[in-house]
Protein backbone atom coordinates (compact mmCIF):
# COMPACT_ATOMS: atom_id res chain seq x y z
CA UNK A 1 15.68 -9.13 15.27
CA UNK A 2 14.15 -6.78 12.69
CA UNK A 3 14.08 -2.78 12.98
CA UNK A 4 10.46 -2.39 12.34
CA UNK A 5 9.76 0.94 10.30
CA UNK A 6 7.10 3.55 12.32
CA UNK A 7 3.88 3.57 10.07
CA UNK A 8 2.07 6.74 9.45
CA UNK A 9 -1.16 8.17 7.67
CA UNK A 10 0.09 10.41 4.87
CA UNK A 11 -0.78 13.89 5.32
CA UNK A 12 0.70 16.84 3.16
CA UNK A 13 3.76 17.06 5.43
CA UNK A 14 4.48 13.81 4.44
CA UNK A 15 4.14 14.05 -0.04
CA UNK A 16 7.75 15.36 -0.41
CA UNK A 17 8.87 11.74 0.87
CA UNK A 18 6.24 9.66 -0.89
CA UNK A 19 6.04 11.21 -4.27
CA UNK A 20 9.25 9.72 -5.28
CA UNK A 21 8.36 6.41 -3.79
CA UNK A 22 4.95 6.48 -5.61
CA UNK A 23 7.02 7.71 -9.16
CA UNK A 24 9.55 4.31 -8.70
CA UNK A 25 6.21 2.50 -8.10
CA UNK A 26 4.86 3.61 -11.14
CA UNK A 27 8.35 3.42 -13.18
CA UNK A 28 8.43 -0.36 -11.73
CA UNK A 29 4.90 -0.81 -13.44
CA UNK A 30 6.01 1.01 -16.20
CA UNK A 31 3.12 3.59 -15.92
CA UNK A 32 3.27 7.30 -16.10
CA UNK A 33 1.01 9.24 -14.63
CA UNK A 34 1.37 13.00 -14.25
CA UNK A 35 3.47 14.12 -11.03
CA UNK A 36 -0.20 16.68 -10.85
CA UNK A 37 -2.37 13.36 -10.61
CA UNK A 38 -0.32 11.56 -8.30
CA UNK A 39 -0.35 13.96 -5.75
CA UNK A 40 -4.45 14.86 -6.55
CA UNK A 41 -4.98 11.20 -5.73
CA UNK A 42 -2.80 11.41 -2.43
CA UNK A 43 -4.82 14.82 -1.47
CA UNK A 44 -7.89 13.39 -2.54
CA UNK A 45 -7.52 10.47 0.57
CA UNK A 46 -6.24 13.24 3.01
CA UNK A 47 -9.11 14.92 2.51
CA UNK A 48 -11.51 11.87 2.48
CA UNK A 49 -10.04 9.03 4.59
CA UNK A 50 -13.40 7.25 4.19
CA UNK A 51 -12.50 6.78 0.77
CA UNK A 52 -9.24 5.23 1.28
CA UNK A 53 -6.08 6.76 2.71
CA UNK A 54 -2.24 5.97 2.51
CA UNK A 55 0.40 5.05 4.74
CA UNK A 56 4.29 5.98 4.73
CA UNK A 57 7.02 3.96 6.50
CA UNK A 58 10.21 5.38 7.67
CA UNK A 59 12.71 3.35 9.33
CA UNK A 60 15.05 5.40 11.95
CA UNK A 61 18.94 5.71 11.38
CA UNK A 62 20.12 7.70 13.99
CA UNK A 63 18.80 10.86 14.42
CA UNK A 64 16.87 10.72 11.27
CA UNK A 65 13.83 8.78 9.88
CA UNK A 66 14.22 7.99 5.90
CA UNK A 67 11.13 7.02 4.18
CA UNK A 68 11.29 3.22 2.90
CA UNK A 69 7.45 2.14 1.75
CA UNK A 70 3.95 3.48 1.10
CA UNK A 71 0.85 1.28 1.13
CA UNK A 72 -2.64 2.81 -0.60
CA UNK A 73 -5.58 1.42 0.96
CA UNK A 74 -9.11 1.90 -0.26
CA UNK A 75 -12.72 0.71 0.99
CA UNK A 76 -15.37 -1.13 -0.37
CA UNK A 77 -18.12 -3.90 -0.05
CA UNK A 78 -17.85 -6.88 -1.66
CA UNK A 79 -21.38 -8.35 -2.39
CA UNK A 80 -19.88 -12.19 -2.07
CA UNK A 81 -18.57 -11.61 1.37
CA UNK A 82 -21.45 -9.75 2.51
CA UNK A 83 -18.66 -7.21 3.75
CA UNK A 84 -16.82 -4.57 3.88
CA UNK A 85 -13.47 -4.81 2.44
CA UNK A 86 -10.35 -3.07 2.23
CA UNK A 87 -8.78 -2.74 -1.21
CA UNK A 88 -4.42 -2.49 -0.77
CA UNK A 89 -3.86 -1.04 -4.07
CA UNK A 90 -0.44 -0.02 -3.85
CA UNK A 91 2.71 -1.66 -1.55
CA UNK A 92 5.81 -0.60 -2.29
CA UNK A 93 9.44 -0.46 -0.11
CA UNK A 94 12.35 0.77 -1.59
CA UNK A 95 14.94 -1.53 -3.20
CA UNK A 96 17.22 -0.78 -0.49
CA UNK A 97 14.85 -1.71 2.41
CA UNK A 98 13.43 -4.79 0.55
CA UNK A 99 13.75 -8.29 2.88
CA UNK A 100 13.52 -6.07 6.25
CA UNK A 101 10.43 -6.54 7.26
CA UNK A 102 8.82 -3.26 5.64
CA UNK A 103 6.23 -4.88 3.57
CA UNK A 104 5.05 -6.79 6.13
CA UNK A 105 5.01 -4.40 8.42
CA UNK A 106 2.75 -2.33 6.09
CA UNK A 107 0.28 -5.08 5.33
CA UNK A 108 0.16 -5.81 9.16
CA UNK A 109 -1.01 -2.05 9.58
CA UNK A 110 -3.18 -2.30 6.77
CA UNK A 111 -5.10 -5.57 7.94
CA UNK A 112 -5.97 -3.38 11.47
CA UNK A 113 -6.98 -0.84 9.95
CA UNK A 114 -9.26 -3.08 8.21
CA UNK A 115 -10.22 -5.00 11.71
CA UNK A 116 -10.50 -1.41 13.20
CA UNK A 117 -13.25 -0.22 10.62
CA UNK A 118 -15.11 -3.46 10.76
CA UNK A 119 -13.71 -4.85 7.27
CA UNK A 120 -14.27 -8.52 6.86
CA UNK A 121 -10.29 -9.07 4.81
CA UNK A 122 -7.86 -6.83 3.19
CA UNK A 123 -7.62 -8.30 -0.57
CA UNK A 124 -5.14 -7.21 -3.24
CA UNK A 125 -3.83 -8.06 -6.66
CA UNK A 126 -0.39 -8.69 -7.36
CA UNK A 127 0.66 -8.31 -11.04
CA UNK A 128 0.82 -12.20 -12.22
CA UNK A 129 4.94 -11.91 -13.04
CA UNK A 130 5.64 -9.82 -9.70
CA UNK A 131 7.31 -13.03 -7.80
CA UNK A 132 8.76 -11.28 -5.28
CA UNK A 133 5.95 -9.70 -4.04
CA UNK A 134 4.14 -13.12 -4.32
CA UNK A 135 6.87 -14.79 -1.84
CA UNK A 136 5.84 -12.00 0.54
CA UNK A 137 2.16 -12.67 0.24
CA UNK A 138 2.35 -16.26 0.30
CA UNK A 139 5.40 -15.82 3.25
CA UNK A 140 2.26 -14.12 5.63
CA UNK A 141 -0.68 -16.97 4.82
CA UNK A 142 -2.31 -14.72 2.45
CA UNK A 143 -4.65 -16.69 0.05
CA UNK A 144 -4.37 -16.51 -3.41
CA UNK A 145 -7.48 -15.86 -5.11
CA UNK A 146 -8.96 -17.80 -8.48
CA UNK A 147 -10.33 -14.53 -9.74
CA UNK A 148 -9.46 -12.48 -12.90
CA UNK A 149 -8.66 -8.46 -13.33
CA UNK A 150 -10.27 -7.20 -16.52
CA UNK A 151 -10.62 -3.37 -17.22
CA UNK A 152 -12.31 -0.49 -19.19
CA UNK A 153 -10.97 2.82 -19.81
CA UNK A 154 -14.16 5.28 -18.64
């Protein structure tokens, strides 16, 4: 049986812990974004959780709880579902923790918190060579999609 991780909303107790987890995301993307902006965008959601917010998971090892995933969540409509949607832009777990259950376990929390603000599905995009990501997502039932990503810089 799996050692579930406890699932939190980041607040700014909590950005010691998940600014090096969101850095190795960004690393793994090879992306590098300013330490400054990364933790503006995690203020930004405490302050305005209707925006979006982000979760930490920390599985317990004795008397301490070690941070092994983050999930960034956002909110939207989506005009073709006639809905409210939530956006998971980021899931990550550690290398260590990888295969434990983390990453579901985040997804599961994200998916109520979509069910708990009335969202109609959680949707995300995987990049296209991430395969072990995509075993997770098609591991759950998740559907793939036959969209596209394209993107502007502003």
């Amino acid at each position: 049986m799996l050692n579930l991780p406890d699932i939190a909303v980041v607040g700014e107790a909590d950005l010691p812990e998940l600014m090096p987890m969101m850095r190795s995301y960004c690393d793994f993307y090879r992306v590098d974004p300013s330490d400054e902006k990364l933790a503006e965008l995690s203020r930004a959601l405490i302050v305005d959780p209707a925006e979006g917010l982000q979760l930490i998971a920390r599985q317990s090892h004795g008397t301490a709880a070690l941070p092994v995933g983050f999930a960034t969540i956002f909110w939207t409509w989506q005009t073709l579902y006639a809905a409210r949607v939530g956006v998971l832009n980021d899931l990550y777990v550690t290398p260590q923790s990888r295969g434990t259950g983390s990453g579901r376990a985040l997804i599961a929390y994200c998916l109520k918190l979509c069910r708990e603000r009335g969202a109609a599905k959680l949707v995300w995009e995987p990049a296209p060579d991430n395969v072990t990501s995509q075993r997770l997502y098609d591991g759950i039932g998740a559907e793939k999609s036959t969209w596209l990503t394209y993107e502007l810089n502003a």
